[in-house]
Protein backbone atom coordinates (compact mmCIF):
# COMPACT_ATOMS: atom_id res chain seq x y z
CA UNK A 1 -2.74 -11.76 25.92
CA UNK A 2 -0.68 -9.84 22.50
CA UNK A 3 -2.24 -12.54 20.69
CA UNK A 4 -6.06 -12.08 21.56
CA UNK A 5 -5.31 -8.39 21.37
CA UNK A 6 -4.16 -8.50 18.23
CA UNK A 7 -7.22 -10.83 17.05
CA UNK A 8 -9.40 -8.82 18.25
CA UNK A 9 -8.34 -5.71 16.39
CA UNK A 10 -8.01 -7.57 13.23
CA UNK A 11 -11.59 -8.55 13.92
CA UNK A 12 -12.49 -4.94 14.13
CA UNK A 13 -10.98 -4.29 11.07
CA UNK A 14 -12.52 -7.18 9.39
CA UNK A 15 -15.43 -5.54 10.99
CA UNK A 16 -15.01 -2.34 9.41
CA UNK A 17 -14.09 -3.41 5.86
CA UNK A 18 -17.61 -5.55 6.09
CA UNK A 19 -20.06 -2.40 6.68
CA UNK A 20 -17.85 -0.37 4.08
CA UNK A 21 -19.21 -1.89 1.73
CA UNK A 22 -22.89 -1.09 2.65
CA UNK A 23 -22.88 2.63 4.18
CA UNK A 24 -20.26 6.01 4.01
CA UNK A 25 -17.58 5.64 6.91
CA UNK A 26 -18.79 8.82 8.21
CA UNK A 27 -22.44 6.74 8.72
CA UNK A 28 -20.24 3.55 10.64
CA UNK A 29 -20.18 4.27 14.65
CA UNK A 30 -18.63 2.17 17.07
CA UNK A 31 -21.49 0.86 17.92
CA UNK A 32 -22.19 -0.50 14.73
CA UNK A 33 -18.03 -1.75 15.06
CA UNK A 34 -18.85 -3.80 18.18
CA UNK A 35 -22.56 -5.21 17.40
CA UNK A 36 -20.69 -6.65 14.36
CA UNK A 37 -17.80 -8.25 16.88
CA UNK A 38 -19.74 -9.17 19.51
CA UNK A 39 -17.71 -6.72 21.62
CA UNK A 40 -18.23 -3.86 24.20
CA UNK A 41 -17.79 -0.17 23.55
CA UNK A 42 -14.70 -0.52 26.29
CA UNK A 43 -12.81 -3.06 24.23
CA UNK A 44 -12.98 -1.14 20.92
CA UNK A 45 -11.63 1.97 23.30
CA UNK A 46 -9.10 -0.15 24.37
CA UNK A 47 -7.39 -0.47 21.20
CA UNK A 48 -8.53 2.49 19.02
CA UNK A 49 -9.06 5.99 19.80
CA UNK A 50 -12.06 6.60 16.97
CA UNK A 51 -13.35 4.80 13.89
CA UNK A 52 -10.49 7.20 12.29
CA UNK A 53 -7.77 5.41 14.19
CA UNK A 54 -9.79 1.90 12.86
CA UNK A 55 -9.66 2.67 9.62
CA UNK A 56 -5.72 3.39 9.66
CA UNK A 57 -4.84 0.42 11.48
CA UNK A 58 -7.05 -0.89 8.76
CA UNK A 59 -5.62 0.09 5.58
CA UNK A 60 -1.91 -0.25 7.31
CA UNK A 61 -2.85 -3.87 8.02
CA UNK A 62 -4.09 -4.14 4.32
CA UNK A 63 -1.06 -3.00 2.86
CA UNK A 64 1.10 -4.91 5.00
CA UNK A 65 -0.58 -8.26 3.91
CA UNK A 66 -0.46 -7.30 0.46
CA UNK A 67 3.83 -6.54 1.09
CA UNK A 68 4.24 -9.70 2.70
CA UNK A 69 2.60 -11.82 0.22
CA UNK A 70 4.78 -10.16 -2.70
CA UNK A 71 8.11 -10.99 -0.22
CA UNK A 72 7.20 -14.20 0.29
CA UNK A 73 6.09 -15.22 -3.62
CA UNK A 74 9.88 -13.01 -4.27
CA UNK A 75 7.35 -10.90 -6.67
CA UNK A 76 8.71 -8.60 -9.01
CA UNK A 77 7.92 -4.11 -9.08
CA UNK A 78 5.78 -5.24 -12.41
CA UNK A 79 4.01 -8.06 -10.71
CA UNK A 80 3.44 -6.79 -6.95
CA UNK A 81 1.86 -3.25 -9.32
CA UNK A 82 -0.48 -5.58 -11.14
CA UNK A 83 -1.09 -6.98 -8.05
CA UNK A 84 -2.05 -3.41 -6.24
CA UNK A 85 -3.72 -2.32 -9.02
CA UNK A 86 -6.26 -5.63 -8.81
CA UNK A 87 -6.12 -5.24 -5.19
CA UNK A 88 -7.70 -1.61 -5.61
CA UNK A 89 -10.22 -2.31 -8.54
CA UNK A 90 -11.94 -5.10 -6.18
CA UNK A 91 -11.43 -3.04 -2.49
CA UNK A 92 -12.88 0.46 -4.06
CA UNK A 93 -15.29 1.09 -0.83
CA UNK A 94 -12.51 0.22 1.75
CA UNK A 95 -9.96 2.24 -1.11
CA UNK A 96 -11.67 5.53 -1.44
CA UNK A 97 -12.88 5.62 1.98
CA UNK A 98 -9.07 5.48 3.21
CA UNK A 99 -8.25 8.03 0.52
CA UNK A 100 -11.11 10.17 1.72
CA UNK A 101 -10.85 9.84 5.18
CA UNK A 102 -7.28 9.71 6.04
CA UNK A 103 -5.87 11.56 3.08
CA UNK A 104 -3.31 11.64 0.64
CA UNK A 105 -0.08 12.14 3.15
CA UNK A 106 -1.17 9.76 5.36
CA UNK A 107 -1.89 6.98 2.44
CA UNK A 108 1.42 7.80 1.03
CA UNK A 109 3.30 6.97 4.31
CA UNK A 110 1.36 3.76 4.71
CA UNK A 111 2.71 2.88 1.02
CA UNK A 112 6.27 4.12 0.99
CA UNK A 113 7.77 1.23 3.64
CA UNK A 114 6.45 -1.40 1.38
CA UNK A 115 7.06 -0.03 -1.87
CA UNK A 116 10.73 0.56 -0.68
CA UNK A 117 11.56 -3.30 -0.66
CA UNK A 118 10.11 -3.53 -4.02
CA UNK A 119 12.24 -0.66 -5.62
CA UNK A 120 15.36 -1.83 -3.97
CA UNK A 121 14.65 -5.87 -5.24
CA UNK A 122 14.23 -4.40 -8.49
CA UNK A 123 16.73 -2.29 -8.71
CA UNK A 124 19.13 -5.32 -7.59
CA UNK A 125 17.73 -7.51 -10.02
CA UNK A 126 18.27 -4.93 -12.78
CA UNK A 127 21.80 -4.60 -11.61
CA UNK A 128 22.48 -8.20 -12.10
CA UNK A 129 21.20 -8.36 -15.10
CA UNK A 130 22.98 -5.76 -16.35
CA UNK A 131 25.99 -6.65 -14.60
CA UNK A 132 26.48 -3.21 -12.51
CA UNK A 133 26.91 -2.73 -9.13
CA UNK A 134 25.30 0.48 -7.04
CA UNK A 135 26.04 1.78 -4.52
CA UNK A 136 23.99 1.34 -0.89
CA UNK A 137 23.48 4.79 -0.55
CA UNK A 138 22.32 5.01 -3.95
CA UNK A 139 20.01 2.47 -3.74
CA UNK A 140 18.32 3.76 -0.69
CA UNK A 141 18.48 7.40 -2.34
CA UNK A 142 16.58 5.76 -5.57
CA UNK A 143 14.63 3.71 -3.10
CA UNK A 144 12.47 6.18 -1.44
CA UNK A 145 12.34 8.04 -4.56
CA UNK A 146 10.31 5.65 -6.64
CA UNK A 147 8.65 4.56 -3.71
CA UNK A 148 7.45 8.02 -2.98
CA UNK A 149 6.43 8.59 -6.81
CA UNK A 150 4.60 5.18 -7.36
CA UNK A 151 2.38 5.93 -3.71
CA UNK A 152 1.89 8.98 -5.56
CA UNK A 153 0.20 6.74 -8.49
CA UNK A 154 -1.09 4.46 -6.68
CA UNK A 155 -3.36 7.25 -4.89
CA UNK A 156 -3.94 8.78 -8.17
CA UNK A 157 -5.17 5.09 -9.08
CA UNK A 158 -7.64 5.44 -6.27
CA UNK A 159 -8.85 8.64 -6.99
CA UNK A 160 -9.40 8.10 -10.64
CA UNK A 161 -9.74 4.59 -11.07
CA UNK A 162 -13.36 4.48 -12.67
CA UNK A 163 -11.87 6.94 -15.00
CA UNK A 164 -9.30 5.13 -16.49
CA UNK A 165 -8.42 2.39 -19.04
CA UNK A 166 -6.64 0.39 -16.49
CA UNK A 167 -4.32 -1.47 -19.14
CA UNK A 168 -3.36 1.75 -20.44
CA UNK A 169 -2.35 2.91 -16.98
CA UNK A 170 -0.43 -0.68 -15.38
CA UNK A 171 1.45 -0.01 -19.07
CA UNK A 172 2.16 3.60 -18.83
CA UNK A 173 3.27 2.68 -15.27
CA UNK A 174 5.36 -0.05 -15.69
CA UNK A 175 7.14 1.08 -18.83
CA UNK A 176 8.29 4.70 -16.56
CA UNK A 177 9.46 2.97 -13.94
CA UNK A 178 11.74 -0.02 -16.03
CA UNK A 179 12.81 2.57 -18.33
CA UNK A 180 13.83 5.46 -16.18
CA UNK A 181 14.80 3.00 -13.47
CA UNK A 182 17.13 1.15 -15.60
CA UNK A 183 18.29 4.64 -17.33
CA UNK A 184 18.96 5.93 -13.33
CA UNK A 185 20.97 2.84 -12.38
CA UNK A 186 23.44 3.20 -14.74
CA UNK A 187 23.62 7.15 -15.18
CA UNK A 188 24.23 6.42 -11.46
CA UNK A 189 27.42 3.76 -12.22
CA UNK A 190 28.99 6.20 -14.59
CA UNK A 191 29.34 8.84 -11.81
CA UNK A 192 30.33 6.38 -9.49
CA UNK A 193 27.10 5.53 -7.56
């Protein structure tokens, strides 16, 4: 029964990124949800409270796929950002209506678990390239901190997107986070971290 369950939320979802892309959120109801599925109104209020509680299972289910493709292809911080970044220019509807509709907290604790793992990979690959070792609490410390500031500019990506010259940005982005990470990591080994 977890199985069809969770098929049948991922076809809501699936659902709900599909009519995105033609009308506001705030225009989607639940009917709309389950004439798309084939459902009843008692199955979609089986699993979700509100279109609200749709789109975050949603987004978190998004962001989870895009995390466990980057484990699995043992991407890099660099390549998993160019990856996001790609990710957001071709999801804008389904982007900005998260960022609208859920907010900026709530988008930056869907990011944070996932951008963890990357910071911590990279921050292990730096350290064997550079031959230094860090400590565990360190790494966790530096961890959630650049996981916390890249959902920050990954949001701000959202936001301003149209805006910007998106090569300018990925290499703004990318050269911060080598450079100070790699500046951090061993500033960290010198006092012992």
């Amino acid at each position: 029964m977890a199985d069809n369950s969770s098929e049948t939320k991922k076809q809501m979802a699936e659902a709900l990124k599909k009519l995105i892309k033609d009308r506001p959120f705030s225009k989607i109801t639940v009917q709309d949800i389950v004439s798309e599925c084939n459902i009843n109104r008692n199955t979609f209020y089986y699993h979700f409270e509100n279109n609200f509680d749709l789109l975050y299972f949603t987004y978190s289910l998004e962001v989870q796929n895009i995390g466990e493709s980057f484990k699995k292809a043992n991407a890099s911080l660099p390549q998993a950002m160019d990856f996001v970044l790609d990710y957001i220019d071709k999801n804008v509807p389904l982007c900005k209506c998260a960022y609208e509709s859920l907010g900026e907290q709530t988008l930056k604790n869907i990011f944070e678990k996932d951008l963890m793992f990357f910071v911590v990979s990279t921050i292990e690959y730096f350290s064997k390239e550079a031959g230094i070792s860090n400590t565990e609490d360190f790494k966790s410390f530096v961890g959630y901190s650049y996981a916390n500031l890249l959902s920050s500019q990954i949001i701000w990506y959202i936001k301003h997107g149209n805006d910007l010259d998106k090569d300018i940005f990925k290499g703004c982005l990318q050269t911060f986070y080598t450079a100070s990470l790699k500046s951090v990591m061993e500033e960290a080994v010198k006092k012992g971290f």
